[in-house]
PDB file of N, CA and C in Angstrom:
ATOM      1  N   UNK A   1       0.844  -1.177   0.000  1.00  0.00           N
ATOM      2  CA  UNK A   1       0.000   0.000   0.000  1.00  0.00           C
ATOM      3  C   UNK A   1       0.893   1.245   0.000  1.00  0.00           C
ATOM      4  N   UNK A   2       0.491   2.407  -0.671  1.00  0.00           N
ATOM      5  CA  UNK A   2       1.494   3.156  -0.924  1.00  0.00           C
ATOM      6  C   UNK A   2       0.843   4.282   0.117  1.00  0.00           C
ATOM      7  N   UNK A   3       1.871   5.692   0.026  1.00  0.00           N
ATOM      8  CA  UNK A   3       1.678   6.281   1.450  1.00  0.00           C
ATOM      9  C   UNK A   3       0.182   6.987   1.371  1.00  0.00           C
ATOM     10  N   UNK A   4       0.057   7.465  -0.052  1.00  0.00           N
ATOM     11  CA  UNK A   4      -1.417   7.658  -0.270  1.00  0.00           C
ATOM     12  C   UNK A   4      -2.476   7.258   0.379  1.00  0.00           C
ATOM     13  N   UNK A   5      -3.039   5.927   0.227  1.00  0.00           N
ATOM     14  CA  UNK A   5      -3.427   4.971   0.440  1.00  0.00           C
ATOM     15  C   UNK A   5      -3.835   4.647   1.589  1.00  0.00           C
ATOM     16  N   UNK A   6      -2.458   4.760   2.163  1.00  0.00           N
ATOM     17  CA  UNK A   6      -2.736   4.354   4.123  1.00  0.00           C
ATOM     18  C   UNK A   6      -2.926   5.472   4.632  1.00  0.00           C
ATOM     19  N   UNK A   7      -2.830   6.762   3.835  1.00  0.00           N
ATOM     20  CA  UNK A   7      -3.494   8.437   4.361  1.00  0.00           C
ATOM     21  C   UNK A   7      -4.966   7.548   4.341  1.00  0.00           C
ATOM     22  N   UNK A   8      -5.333   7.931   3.228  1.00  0.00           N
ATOM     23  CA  UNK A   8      -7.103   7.505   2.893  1.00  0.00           C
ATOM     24  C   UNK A   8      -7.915   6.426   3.928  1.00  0.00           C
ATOM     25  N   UNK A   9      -7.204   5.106   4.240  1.00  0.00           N
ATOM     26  CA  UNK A   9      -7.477   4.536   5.013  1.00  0.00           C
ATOM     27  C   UNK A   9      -7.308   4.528   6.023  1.00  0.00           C
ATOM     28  N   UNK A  10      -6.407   5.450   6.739  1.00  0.00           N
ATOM     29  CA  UNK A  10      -6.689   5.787   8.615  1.00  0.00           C
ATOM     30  C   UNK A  10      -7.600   6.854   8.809  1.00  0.00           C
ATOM     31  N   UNK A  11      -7.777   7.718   7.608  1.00  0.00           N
ATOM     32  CA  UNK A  11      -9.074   8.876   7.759  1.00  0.00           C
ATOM     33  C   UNK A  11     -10.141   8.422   7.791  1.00  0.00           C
ATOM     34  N   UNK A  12     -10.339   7.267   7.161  1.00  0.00           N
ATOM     35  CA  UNK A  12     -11.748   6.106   6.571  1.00  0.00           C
ATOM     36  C   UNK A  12     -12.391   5.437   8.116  1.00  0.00           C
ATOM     37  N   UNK A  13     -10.922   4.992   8.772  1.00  0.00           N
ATOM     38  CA  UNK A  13     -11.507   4.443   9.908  1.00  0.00           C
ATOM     39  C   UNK A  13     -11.467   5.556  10.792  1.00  0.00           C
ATOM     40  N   UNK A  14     -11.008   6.669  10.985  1.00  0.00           N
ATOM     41  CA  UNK A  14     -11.001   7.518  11.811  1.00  0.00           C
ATOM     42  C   UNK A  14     -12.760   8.104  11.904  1.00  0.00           C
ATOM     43  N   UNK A  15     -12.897   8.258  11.046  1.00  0.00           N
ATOM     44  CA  UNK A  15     -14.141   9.073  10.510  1.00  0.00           C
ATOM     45  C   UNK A  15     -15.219   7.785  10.939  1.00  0.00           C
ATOM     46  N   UNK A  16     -15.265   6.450  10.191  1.00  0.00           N
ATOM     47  CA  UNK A  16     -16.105   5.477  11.260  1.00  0.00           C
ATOM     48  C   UNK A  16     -16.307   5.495  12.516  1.00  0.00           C
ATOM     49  N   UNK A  17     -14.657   5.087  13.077  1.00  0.00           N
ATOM     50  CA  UNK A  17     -14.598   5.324  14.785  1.00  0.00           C
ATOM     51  C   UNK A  17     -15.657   6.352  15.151  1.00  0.00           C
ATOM     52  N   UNK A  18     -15.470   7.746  14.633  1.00  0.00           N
ATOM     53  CA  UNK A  18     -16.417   9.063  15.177  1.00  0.00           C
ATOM     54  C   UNK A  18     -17.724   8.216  15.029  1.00  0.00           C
ATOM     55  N   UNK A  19     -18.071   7.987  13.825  1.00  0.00           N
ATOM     56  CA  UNK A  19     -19.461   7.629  13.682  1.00  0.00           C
ATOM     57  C   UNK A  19     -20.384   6.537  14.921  1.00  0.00           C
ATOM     58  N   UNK A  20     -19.586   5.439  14.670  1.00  0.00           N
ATOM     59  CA  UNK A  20     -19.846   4.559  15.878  1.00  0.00           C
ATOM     60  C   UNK A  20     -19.914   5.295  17.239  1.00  0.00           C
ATOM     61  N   UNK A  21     -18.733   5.995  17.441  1.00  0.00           N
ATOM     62  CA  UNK A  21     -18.879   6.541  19.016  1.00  0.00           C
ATOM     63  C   UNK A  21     -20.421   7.670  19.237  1.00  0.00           C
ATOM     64  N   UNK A  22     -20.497   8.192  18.172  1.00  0.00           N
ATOM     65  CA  UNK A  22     -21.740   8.909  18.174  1.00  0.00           C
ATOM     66  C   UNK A  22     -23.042   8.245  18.609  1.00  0.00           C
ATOM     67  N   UNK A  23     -23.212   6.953  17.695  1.00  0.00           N
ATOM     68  CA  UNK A  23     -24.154   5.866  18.054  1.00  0.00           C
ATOM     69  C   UNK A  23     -23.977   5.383  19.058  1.00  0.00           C
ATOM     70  N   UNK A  24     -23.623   5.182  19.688  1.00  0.00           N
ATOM     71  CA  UNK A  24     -23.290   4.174  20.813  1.00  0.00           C
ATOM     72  C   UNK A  24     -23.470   4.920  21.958  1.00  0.00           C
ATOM     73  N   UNK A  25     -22.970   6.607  21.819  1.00  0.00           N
ATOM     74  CA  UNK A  25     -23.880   7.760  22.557  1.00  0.00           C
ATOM     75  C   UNK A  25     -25.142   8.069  22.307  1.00  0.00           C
ATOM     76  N   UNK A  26     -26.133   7.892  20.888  1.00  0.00           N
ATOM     77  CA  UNK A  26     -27.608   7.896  20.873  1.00  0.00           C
ATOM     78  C   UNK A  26     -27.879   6.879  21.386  1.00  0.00           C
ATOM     79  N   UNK A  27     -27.365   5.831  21.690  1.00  0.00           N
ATOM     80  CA  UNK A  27     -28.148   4.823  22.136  1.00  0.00           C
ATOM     81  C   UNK A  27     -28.398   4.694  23.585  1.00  0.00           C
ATOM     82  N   UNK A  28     -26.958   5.486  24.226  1.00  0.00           N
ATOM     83  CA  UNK A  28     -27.194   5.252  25.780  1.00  0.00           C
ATOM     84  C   UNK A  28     -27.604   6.730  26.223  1.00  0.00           C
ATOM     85  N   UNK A  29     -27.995   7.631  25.677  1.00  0.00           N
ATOM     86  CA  UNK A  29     -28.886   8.360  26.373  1.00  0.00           C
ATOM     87  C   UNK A  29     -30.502   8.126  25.970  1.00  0.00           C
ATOM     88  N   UNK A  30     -30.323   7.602  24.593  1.00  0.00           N
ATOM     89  CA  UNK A  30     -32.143   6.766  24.532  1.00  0.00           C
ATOM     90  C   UNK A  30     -32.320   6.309  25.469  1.00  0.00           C
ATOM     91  N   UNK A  31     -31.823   4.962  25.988  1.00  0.00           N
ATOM     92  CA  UNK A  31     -31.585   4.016  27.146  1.00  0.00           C
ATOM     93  C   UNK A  31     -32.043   4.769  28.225  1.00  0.00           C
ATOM     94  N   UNK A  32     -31.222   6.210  28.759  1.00  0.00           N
ATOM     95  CA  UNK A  32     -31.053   6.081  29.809  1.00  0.00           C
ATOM     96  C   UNK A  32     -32.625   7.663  30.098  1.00  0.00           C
ATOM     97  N   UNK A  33     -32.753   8.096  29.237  1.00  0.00           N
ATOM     98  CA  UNK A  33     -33.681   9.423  29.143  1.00  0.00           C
ATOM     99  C   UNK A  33     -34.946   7.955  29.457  1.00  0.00           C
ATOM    100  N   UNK A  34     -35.503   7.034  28.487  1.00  0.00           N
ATOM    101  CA  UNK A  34     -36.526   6.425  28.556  1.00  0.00           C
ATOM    102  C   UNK A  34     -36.842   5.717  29.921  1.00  0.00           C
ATOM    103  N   UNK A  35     -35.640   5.101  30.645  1.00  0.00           N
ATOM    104  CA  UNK A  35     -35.302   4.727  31.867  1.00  0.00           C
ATOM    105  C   UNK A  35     -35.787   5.833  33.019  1.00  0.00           C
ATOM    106  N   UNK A  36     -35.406   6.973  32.331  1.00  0.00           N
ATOM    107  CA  UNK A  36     -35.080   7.924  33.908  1.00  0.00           C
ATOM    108  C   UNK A  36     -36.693   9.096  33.543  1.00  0.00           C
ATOM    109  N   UNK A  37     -37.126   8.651  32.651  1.00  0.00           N
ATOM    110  CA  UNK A  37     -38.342   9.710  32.548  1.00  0.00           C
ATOM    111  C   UNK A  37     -40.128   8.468  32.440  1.00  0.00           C
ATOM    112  N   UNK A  38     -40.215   7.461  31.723  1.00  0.00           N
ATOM    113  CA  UNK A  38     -41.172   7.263  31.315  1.00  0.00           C
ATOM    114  C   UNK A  38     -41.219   6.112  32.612  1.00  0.00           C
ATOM    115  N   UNK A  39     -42.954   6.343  33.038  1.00  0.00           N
ATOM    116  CA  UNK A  39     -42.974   5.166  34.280  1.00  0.00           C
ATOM    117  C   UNK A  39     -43.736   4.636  33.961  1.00  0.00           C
ATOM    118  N   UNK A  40     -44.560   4.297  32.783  1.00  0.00           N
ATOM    119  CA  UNK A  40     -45.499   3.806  32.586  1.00  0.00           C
ATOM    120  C   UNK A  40     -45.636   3.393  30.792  1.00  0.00           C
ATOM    121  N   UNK A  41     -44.994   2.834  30.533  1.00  0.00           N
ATOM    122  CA  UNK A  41     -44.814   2.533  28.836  1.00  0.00           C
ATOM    123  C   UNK A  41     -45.944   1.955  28.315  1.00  0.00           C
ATOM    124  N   UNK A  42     -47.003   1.413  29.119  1.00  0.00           N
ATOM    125  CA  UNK A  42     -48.242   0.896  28.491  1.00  0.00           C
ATOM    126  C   UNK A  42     -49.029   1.829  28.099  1.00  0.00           C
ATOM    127  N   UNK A  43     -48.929   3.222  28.734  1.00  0.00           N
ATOM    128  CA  UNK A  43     -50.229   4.065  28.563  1.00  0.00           C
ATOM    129  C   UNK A  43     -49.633   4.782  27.279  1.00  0.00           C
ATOM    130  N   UNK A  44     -50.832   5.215  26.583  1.00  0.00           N
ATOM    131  CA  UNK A  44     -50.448   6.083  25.358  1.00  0.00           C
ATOM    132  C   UNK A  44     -50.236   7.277  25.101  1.00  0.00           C
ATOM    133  N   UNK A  45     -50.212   7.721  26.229  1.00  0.00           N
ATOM    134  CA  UNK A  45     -49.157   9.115  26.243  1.00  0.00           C
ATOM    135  C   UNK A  45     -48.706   9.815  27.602  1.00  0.00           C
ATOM    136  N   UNK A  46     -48.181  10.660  27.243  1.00  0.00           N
ATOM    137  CA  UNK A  46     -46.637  11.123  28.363  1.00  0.00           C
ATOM    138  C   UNK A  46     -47.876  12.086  29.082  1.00  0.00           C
ATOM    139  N   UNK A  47     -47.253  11.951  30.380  1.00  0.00           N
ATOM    140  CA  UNK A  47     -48.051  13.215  31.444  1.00  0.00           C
ATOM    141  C   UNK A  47     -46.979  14.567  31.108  1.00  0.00           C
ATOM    142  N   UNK A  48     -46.916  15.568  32.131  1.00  0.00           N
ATOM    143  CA  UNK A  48     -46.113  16.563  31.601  1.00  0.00           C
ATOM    144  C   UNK A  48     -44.949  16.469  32.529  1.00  0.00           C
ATOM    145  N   UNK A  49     -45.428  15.791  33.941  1.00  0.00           N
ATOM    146  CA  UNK A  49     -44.098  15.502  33.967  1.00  0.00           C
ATOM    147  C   UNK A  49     -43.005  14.937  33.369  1.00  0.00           C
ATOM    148  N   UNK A  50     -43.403  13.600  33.063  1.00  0.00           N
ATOM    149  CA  UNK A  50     -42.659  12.749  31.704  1.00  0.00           C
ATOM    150  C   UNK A  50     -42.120  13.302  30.652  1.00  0.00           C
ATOM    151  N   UNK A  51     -43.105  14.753  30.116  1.00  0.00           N
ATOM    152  CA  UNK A  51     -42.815  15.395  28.567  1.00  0.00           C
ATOM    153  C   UNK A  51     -41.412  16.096  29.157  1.00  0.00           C
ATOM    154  N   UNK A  52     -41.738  17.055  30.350  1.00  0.00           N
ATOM    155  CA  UNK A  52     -40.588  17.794  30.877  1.00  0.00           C
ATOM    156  C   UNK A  52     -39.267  16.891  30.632  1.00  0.00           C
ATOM    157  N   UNK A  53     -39.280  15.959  31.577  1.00  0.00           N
ATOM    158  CA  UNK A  53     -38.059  15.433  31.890  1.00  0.00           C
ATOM    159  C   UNK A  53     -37.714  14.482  30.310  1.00  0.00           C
ATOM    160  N   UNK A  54     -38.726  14.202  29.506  1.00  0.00           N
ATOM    161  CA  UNK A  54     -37.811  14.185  27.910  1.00  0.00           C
ATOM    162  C   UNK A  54     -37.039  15.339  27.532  1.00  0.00           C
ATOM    163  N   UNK A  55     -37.870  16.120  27.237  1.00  0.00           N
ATOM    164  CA  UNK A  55     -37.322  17.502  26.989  1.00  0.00           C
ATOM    165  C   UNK A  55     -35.973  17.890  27.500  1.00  0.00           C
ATOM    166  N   UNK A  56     -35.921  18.014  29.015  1.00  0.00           N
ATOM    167  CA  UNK A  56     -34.938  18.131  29.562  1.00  0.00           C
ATOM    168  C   UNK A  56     -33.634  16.986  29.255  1.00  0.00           C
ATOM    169  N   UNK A  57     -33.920  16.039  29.335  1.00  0.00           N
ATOM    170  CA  UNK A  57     -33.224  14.808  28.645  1.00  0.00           C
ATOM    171  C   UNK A  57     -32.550  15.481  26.863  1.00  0.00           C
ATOM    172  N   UNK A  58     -33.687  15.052  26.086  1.00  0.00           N
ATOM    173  CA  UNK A  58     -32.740  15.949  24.826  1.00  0.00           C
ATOM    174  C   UNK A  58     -32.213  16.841  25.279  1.00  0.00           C
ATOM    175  N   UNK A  59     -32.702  17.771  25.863  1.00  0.00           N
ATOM    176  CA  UNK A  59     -31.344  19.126  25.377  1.00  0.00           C
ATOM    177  C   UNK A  59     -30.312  18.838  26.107  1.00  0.00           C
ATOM    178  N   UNK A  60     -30.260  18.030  27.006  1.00  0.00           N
ATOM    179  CA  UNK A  60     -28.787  17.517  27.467  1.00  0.00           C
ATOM    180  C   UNK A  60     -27.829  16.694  26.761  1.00  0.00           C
ATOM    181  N   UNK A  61     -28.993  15.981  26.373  1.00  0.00           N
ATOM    182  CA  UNK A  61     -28.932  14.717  24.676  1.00  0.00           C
ATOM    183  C   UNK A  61     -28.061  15.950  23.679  1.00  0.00           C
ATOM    184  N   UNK A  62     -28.303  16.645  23.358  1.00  0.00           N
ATOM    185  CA  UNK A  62     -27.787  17.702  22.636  1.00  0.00           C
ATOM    186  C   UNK A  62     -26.283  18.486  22.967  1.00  0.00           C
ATOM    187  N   UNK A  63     -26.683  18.806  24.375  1.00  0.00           N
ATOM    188  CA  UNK A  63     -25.171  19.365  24.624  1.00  0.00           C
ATOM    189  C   UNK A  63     -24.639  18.597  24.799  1.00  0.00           C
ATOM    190  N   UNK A  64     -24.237  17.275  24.982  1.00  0.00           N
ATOM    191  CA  UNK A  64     -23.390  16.183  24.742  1.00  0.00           C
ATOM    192  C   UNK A  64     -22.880  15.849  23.938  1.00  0.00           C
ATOM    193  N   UNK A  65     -24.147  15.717  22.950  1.00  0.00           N
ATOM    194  CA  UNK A  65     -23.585  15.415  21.339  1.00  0.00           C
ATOM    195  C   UNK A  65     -22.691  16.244  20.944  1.00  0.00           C
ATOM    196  N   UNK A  66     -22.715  17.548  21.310  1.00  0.00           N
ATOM    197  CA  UNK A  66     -21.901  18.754  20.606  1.00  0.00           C
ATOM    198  C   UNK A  66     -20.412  18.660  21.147  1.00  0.00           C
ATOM    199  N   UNK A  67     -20.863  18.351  22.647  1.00  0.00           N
ATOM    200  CA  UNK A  67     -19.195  18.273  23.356  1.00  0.00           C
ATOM    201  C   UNK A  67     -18.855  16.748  22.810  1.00  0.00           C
ATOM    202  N   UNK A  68     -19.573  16.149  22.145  1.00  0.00           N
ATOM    203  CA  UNK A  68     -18.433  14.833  21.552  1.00  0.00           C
ATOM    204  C   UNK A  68     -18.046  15.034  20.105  1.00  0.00           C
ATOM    205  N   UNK A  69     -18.794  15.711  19.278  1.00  0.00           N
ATOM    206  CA  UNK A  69     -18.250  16.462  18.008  1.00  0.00           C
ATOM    207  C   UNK A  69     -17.056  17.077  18.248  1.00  0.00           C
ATOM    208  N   UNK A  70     -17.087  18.204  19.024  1.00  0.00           N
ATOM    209  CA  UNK A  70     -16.188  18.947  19.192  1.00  0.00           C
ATOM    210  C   UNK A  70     -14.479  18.016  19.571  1.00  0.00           C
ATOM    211  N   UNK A  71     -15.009  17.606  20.473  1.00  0.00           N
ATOM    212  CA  UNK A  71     -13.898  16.573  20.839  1.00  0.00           C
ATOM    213  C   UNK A  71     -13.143  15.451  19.790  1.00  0.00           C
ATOM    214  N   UNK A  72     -13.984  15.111  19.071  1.00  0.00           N
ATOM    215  CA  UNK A  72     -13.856  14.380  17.983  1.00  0.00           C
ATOM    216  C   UNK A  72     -13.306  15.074  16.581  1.00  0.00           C
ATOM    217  N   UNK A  73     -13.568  16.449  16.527  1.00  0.00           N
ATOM    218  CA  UNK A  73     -12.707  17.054  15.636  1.00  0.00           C
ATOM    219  C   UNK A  73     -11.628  17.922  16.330  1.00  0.00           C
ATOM    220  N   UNK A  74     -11.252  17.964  17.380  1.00  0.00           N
ATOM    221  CA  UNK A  74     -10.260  18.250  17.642  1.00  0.00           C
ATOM    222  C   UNK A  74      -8.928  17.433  18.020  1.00  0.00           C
ATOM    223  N   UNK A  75      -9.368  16.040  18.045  1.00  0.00           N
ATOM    224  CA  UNK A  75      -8.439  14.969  18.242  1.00  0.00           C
ATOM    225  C   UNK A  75      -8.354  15.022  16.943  1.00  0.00           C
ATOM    226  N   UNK A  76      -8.813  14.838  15.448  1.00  0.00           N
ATOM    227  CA  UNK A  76      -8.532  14.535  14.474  1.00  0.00           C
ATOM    228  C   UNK A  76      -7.092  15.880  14.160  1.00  0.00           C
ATOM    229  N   UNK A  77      -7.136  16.961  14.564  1.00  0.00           N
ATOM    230  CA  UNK A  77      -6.173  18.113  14.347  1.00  0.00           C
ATOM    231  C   UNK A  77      -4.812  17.456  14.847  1.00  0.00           C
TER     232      UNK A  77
END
């Protein structure tokens, strides 16, 4: 493999790695927001306490995501 080449392919997996780590962060704040807010999964819809503490959940869901972007393109520098 020439030096080209093995440029292209550590950016390839670098750029996966990010991807996966991203997922693997939607998944455990799904996990853990549905865990820590909904007490009742049979009924067909959210009280407001429940809506709150989603709500509150994403936008934390959010500033997370951003502080792992960030982090993730600054290790790539």
């Amino acid at each position: 493999m020439d030096d080209e080449s093995q440029r292209e392919l550590k950016e390839f997996i670098e750029q996966e790695s990010a991807k996966s780590q991203i997922q693997n962060a939607v998944h455990s704040f799904t996990s853990r927001c549905w865990e820590t807010c909904i007490s009742n999964a049979k009924s067909n819809q959210l009280d407001k306490k429940e809506t709150a503490c989603l709500q509150n959940c994403v936008e934390r869901f959010i500033d997370a995501s951003v502080h792992v972007v960030k982090r993730l393109q600054n290790s790539q520098h």
